[in-house]
N, C-alpha and C. Protein backbone atom coordinates (compact mmCIF):
# COMPACT_ATOMS: atom_id res chain seq x y z
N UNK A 1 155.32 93.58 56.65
CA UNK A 1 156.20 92.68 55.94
C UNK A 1 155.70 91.24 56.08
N UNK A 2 156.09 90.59 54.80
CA UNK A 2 155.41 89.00 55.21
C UNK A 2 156.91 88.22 55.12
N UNK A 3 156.27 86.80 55.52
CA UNK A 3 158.15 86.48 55.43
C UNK A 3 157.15 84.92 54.95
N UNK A 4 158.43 84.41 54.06
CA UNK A 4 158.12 82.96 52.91
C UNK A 4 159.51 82.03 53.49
N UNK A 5 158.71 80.64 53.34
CA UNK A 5 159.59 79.78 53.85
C UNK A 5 159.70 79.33 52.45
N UNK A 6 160.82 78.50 51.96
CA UNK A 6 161.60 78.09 50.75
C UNK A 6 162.80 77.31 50.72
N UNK A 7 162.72 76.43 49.83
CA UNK A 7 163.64 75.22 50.26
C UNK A 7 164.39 75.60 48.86
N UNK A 8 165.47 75.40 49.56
CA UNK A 8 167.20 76.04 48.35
C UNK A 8 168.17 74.53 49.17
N UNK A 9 168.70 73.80 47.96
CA UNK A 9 169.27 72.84 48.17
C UNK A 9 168.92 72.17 49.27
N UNK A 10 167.28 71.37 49.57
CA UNK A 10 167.31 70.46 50.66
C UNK A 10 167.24 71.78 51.88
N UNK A 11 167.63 73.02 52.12
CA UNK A 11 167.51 73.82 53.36
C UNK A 11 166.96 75.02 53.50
N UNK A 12 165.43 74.27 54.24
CA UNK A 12 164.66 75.42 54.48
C UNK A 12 165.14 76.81 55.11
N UNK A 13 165.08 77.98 53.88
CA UNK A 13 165.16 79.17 54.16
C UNK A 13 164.10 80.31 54.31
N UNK A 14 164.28 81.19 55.64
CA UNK A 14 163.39 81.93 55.38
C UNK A 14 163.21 83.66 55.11
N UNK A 15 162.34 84.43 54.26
CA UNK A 15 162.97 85.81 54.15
C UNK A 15 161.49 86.43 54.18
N UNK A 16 162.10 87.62 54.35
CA UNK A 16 160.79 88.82 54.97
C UNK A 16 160.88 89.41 53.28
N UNK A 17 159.46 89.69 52.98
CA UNK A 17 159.48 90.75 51.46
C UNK A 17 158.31 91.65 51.86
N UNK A 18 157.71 92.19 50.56
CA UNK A 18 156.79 93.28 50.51
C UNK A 18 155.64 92.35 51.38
N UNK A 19 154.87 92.83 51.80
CA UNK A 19 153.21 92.23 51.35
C UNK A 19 152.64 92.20 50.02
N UNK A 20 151.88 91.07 49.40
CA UNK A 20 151.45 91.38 48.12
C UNK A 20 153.26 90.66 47.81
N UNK A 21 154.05 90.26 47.79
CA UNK A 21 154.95 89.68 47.07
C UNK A 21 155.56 88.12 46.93
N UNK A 22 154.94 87.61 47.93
CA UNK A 22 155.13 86.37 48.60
C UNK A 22 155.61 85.63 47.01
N UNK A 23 154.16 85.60 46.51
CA UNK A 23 154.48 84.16 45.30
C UNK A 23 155.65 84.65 44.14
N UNK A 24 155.83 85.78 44.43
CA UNK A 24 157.72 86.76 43.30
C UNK A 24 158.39 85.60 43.64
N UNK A 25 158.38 85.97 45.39
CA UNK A 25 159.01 85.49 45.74
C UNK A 25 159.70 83.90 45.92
N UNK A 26 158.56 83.45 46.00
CA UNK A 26 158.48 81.75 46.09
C UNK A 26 158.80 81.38 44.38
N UNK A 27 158.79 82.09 43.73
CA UNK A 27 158.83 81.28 42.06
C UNK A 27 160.52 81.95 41.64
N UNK A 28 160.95 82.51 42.35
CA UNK A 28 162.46 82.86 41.97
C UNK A 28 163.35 81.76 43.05
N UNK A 29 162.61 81.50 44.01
CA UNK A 29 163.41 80.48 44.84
C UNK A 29 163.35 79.68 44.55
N UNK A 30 162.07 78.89 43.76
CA UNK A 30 162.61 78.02 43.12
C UNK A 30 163.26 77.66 41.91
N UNK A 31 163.30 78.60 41.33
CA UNK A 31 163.45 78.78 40.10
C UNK A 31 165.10 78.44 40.04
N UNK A 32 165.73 79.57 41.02
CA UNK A 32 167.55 79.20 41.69
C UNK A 32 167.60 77.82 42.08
N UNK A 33 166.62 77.02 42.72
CA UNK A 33 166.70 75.62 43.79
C UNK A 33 166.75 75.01 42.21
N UNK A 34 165.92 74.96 41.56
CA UNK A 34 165.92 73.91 40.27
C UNK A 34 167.23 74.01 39.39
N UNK A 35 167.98 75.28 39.26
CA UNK A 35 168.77 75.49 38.35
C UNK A 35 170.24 74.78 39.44
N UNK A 36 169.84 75.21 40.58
CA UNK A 36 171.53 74.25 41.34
C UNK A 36 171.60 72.96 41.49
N UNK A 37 169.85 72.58 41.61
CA UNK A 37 169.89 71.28 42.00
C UNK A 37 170.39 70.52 40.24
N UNK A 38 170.59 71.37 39.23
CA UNK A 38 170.76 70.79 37.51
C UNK A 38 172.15 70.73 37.61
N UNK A 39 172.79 71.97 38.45
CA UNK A 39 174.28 72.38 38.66
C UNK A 39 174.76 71.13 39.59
N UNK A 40 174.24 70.61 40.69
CA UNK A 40 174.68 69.64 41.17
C UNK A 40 174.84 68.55 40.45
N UNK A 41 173.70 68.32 39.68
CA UNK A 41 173.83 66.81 39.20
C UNK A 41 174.86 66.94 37.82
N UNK A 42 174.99 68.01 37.42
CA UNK A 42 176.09 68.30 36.50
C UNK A 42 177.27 68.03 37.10
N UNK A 43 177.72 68.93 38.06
CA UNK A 43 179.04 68.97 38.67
C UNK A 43 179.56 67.85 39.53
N UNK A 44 178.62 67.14 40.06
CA UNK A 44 178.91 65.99 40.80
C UNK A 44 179.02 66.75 42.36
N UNK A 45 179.78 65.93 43.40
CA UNK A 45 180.15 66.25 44.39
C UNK A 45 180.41 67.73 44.84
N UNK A 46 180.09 68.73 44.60
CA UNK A 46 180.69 70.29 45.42
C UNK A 46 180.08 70.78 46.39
N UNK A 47 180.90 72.00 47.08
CA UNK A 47 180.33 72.76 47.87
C UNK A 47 179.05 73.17 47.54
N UNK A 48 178.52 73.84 48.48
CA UNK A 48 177.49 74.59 48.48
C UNK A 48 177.48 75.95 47.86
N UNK A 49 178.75 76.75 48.30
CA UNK A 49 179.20 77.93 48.20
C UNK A 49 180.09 77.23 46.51
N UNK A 50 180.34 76.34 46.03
CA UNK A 50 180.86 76.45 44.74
C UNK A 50 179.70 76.15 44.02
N UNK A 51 178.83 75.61 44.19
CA UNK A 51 177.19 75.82 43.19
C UNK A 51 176.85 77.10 43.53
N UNK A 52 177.05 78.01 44.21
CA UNK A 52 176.21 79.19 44.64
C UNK A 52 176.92 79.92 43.46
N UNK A 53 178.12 79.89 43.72
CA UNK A 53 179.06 81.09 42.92
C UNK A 53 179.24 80.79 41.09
N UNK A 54 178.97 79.52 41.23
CA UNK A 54 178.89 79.09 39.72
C UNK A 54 177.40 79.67 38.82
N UNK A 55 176.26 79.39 39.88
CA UNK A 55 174.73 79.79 39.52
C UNK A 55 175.70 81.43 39.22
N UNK A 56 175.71 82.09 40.33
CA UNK A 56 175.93 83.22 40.03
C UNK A 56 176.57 84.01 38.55
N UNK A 57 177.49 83.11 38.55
CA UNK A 57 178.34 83.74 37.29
C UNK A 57 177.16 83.78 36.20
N UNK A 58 176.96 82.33 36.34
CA UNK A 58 175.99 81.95 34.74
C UNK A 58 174.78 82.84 34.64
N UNK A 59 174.44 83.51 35.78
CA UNK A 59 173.17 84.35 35.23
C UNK A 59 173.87 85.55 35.16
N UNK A 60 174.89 85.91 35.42
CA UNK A 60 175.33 87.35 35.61
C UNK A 60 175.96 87.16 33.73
N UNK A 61 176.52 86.26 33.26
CA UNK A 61 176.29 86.28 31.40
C UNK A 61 175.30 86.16 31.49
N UNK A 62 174.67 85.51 31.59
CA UNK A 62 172.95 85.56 30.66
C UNK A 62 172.02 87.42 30.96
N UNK A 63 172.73 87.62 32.20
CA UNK A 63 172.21 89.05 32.35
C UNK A 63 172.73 89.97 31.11
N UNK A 64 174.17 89.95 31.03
CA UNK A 64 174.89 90.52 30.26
C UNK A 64 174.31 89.94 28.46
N UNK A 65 174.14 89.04 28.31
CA UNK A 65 174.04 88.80 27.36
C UNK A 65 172.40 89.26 26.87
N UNK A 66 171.56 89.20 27.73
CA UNK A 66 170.09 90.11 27.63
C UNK A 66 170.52 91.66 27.12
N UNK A 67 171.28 92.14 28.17
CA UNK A 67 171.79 93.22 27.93
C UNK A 67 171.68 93.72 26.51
N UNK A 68 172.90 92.72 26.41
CA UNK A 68 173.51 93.18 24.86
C UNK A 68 172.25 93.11 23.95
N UNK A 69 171.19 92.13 23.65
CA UNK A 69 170.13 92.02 22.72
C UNK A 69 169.00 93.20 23.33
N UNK A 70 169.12 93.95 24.40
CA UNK A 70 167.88 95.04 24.03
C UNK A 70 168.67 95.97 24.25
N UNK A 71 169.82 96.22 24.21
CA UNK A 71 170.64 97.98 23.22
C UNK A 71 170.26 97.22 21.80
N UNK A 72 169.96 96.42 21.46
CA UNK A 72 170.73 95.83 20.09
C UNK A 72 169.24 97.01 19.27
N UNK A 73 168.10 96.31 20.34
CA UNK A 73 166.74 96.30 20.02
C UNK A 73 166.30 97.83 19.94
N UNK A 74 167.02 98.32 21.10
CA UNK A 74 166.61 99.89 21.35
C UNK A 74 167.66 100.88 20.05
N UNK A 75 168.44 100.59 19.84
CA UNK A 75 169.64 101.39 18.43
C UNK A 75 168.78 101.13 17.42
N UNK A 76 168.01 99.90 16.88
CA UNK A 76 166.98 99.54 15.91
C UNK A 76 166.08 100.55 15.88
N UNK A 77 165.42 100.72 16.97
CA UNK A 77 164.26 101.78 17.24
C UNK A 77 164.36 103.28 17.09
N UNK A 78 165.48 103.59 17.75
CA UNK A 78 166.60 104.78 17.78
C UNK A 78 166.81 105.63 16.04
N UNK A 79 166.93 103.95 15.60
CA UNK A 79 168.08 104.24 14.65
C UNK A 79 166.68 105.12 13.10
């Protein structure tokens, strides 16, 4: 196992992954760090845990909403 250090709001975090996965890894951490640190400067003043849970929602629609466009894509194919 290898383990990656990664900075999420200003606080270095660290996590164990595959070997061979490190840079997955490092480009989704930041990828979350850039999108809260947009959520902060949006929202102004909040928790930590209320940017966490807000990121959360918003990709869990955008998940859902992927969703919906490849059934859309696969019934096309299907169809």
């Amino acid at each position: 196992m290898a383990e990656v250090s990664f900075t999420i709001l200003g606080k270095t975090e660290r996590m164990q992954c595959e070997d061979g996965q490190e840079e997955t890894l490092l480009k989704l951490a930041n990828r979350i760090n850039e999108r809260l640190m947009e959520l902060k400067g949006a929202m102004g003043n909040v928790s930590d845990q209320k940017l966490y849970l807000t990121l959360c929602l918003m990709m869990m629609d955008e998940m859902i909403d992927a969703e919906k466009i490849i059934d859309g894509i696969l019934n096309q194919i299907q169809a």
